[in-house]
Protein backbone atom coordinates (compact mmCIF):
# COMPACT_ATOMS: atom_id res chain seq x y z
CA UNK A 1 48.28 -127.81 21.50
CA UNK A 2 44.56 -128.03 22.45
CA UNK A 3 45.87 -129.43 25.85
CA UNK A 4 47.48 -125.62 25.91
CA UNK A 5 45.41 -123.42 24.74
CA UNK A 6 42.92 -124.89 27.38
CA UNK A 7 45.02 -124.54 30.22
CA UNK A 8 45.56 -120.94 29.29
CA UNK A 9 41.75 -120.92 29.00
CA UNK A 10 41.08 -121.55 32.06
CA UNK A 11 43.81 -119.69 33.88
CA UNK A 12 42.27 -116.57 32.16
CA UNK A 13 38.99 -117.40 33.69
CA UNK A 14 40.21 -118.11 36.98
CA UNK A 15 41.76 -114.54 36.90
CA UNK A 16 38.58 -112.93 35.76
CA UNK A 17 36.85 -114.77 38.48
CA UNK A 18 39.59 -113.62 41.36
CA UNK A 19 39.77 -110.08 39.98
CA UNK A 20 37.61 -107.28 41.75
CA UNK A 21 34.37 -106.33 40.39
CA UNK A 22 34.34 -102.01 39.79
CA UNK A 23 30.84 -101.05 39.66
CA UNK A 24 30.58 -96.89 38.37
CA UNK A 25 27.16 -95.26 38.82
CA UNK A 26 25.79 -91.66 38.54
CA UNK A 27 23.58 -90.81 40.88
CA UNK A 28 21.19 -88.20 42.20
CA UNK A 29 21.18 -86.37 45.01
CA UNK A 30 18.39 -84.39 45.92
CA UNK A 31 19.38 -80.90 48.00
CA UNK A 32 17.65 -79.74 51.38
CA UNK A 33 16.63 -76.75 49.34
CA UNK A 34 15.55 -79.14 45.98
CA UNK A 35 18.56 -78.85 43.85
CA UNK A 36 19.73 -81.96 42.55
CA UNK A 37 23.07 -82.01 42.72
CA UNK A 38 25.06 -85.34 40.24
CA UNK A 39 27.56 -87.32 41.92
CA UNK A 40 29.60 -90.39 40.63
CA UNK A 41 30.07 -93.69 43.26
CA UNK A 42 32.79 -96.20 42.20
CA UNK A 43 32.87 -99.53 43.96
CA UNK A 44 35.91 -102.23 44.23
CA UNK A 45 33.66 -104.58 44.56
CA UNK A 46 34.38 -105.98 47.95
CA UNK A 47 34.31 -104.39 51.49
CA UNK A 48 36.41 -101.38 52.34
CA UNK A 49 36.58 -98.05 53.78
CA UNK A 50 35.07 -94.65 51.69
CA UNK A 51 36.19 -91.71 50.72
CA UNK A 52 34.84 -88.66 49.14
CA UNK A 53 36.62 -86.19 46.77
CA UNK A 54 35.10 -83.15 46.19
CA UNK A 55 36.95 -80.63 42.92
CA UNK A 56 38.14 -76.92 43.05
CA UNK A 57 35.75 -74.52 41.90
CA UNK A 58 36.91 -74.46 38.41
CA UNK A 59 36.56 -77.92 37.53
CA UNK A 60 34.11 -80.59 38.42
CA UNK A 61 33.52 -84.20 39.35
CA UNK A 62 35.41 -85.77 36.32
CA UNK A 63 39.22 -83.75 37.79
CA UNK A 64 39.04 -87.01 39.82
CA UNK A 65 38.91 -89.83 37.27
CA UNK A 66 42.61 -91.15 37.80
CA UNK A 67 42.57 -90.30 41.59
CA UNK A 68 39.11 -92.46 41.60
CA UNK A 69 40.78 -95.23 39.78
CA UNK A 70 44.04 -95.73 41.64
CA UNK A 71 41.70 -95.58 45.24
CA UNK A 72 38.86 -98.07 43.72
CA UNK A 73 41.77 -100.32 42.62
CA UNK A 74 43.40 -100.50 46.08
CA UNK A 75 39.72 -101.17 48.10
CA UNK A 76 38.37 -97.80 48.53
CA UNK A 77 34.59 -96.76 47.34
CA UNK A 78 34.70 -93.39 46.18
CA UNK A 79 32.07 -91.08 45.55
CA UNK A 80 33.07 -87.65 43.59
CA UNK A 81 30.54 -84.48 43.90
CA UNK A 82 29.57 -81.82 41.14
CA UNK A 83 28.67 -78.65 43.55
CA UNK A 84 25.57 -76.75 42.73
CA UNK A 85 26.43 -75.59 39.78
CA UNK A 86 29.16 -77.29 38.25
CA UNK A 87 29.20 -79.90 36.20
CA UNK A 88 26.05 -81.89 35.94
CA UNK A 89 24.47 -80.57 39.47
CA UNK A 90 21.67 -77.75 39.76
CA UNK A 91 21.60 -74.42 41.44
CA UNK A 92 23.12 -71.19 41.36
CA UNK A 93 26.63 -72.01 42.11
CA UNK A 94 28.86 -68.86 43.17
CA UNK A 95 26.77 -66.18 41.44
CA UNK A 96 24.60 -66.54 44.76
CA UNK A 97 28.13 -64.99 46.38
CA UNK A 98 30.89 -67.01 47.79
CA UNK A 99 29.61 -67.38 51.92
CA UNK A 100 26.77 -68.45 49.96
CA UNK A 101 28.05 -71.27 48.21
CA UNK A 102 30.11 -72.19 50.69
CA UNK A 103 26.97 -72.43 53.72
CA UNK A 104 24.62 -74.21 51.37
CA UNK A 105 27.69 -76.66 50.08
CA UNK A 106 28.39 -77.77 53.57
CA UNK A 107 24.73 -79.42 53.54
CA UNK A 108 25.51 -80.61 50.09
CA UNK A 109 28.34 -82.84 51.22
CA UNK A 110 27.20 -83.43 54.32
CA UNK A 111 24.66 -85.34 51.90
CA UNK A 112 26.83 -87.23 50.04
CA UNK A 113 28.97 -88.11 53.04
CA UNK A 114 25.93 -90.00 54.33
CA UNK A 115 25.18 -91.67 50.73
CA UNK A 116 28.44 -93.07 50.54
CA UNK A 117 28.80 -94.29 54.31
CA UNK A 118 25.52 -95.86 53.92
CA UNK A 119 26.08 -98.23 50.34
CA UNK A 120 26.92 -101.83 51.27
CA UNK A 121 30.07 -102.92 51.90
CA UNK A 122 31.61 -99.08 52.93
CA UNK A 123 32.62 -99.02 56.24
CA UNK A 124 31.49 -96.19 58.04
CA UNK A 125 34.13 -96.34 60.37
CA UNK A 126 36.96 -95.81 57.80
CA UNK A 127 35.91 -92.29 56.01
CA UNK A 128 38.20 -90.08 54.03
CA UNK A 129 37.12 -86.93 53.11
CA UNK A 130 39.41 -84.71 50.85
CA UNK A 131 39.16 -81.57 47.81
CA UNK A 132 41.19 -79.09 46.02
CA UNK A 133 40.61 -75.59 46.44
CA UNK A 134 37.08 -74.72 47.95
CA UNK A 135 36.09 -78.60 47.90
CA UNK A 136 39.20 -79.35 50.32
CA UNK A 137 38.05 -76.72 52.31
CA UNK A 138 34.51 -77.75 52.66
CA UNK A 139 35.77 -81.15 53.54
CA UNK A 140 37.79 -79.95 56.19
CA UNK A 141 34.94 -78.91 57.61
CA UNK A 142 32.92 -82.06 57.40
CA UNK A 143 35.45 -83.77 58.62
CA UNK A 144 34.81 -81.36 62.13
CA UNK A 145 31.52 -82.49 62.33
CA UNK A 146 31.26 -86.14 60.79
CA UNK A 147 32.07 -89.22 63.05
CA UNK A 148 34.31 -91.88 61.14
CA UNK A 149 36.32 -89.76 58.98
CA UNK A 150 39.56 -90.94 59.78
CA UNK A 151 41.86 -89.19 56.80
CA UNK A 152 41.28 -85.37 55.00
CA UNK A 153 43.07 -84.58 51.86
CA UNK A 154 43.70 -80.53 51.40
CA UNK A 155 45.01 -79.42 47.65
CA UNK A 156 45.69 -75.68 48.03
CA UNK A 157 42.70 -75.46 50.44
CA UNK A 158 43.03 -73.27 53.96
CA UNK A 159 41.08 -74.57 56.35
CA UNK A 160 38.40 -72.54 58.71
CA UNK A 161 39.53 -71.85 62.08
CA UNK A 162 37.17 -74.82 63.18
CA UNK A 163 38.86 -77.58 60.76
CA UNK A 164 42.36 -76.35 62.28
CA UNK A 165 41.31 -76.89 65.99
CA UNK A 166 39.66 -80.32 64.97
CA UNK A 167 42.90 -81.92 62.99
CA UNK A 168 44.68 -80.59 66.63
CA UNK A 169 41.88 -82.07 68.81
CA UNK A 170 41.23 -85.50 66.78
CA UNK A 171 44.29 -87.43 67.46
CA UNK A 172 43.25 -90.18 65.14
CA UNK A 173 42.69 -87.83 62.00
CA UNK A 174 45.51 -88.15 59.48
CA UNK A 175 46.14 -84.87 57.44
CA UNK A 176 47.80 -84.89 54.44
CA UNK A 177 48.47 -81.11 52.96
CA UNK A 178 50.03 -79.57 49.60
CA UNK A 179 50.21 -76.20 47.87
CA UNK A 180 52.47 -74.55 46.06
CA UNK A 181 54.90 -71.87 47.61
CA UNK A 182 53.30 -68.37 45.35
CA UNK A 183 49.73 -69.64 44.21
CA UNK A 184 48.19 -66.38 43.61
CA UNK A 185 44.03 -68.01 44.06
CA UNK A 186 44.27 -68.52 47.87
CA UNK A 187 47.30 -66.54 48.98
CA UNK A 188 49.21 -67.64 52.02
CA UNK A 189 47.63 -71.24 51.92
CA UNK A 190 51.02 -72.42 52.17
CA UNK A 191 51.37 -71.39 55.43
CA UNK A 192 48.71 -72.13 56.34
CA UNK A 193 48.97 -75.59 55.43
CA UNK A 194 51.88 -75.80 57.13
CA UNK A 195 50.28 -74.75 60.47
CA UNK A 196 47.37 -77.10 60.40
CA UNK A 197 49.49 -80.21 59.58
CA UNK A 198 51.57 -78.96 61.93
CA UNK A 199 48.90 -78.72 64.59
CA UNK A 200 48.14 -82.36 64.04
CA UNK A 201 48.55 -84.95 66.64
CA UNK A 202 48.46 -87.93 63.88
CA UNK A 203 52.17 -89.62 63.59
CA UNK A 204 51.34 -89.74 59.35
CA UNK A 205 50.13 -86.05 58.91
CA UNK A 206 52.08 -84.46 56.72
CA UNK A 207 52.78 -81.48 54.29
CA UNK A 208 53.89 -81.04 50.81
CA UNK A 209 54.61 -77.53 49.91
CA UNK A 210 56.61 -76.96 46.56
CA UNK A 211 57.35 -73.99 44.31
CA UNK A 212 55.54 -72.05 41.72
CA UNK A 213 52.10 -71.05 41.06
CA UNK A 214 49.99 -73.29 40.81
CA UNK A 215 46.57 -73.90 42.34
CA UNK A 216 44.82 -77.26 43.33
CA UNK A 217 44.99 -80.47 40.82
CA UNK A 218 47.39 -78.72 38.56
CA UNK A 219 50.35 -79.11 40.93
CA UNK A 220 50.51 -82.73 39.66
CA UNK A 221 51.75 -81.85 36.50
CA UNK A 222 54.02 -79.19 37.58
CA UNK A 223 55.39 -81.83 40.60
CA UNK A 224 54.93 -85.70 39.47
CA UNK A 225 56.35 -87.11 42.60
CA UNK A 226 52.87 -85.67 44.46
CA UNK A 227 50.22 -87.86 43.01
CA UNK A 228 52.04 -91.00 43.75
CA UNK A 229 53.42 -89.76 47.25
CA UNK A 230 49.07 -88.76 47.88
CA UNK A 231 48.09 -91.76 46.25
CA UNK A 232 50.44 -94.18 48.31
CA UNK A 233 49.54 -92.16 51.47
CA UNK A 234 45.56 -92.33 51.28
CA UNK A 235 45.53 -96.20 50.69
CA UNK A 236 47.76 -96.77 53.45
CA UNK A 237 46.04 -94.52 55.71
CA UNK A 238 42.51 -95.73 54.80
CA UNK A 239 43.40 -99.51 54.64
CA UNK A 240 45.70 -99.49 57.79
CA UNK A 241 42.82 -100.88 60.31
């Protein structure tokens, strides 16, 4: 019996030992303008690519949490962003007005793009950038002016004129689209979608555009085949090379 229970001792250990290491920190990010804006990095623990996830404009950092786990698990650091103010971060959020926001967010993650390509062990050649809502859409223009992203996520987000001629121009950018048929936030970001993926010269690009209403994160539990089908899709696209 001791003989056993050793054995199963040590096989325990030897798993503990072989399993990944996740490491979760909050962190600090200090603005161009002095805002300090929060931001949560999760590493696997070993080398891999990155990828960032910034939420819809109704939610914050946290929206993320089972995303965050399911990437981390597979290899992928992930850092998730509070914009100015949501969640944790500083500043004046919308109230400023929406072009607003949306100019002085595009330093914001251009930010935390750099603080996740630059923590050991993420390789900066291997970036995915992605959001729901305004954050997809503020990724999708990151991704226009970044080197290394190699993968953008869009959750009901239509992206800027310059994000659609990028996913065209950058054969080597894999798109992966969804939004539902009638949301009533960003009207016609269906079609939209549909274009952009459309335009995209990437074999893997592809769009998921369902019925109903609704807007962003949401759409998982209105459609449970899409977090699995975007889950499956992200590792494979980020841990292909």
């Amino acid at each position: 019996m001791r003989t056993i229970t050793t054995c199963l001792v040590a096989a325990l250990a030897a798993t503990v030992l072989s399993s990944p290491v996740l490491a979760q920190s909050d962190v600090d990010l200090k603005a161009a303008d002095g805002v300090n804006l929060k931001a949560t990095y999760t590493s696997p623990g070993r080398p891999g690519p990155g990828m960032l996830l910034i939420h819809q404009c109704n939610m914050d950092r946290t929206s993320w949490t089972g995303v965050t786990s399911a990437l981390v698990k597979a290899g992928v650091h992930v850092l998730t962003l509070d914009l100015r103010g949501f969640g944790d971060s500083g500043g004046e959020g919308m109230s400023a007005g929406f072009p607003t926001f949306m100019q002085k967010s595009a330093g914001d993650a251009d930010m935390a793009f750099d603080y996740l390509a630059s923590q050991s062990g993420v390789d900066g050649s291997r970036m995915g950038v992605g959001g729901a809502s305004c954050g997809g859409m503020i990724n999708a223009d990151l991704a226009a002016r970044k080197d290394g992203v190699k993968v953008l996520m869009l959750l009901s987000s239509p992206p800027s004129e310059a994000a659609v001629k990028n996913m065209a121009d950058t054969p080597g950018l894999a798109v992966f689209g969804a939004a539902a048929e009638d949301d009533p936030v960003t009207e016609g970001v269906a079609d939209a979608l549909r274009g952009a993926v459309g335009g995209s010269k990437h074999p893997d690009s592809t769009a998921k555009i369902y019925p109903g209403t609704e807007h962003g994160l949401p759409m998982f539990g209105k459609n449970p085949d899409l977090e699995p089908q975007l889950l499956d899709w992200l590792t494979a696209q980020l841990l292909s090379n």
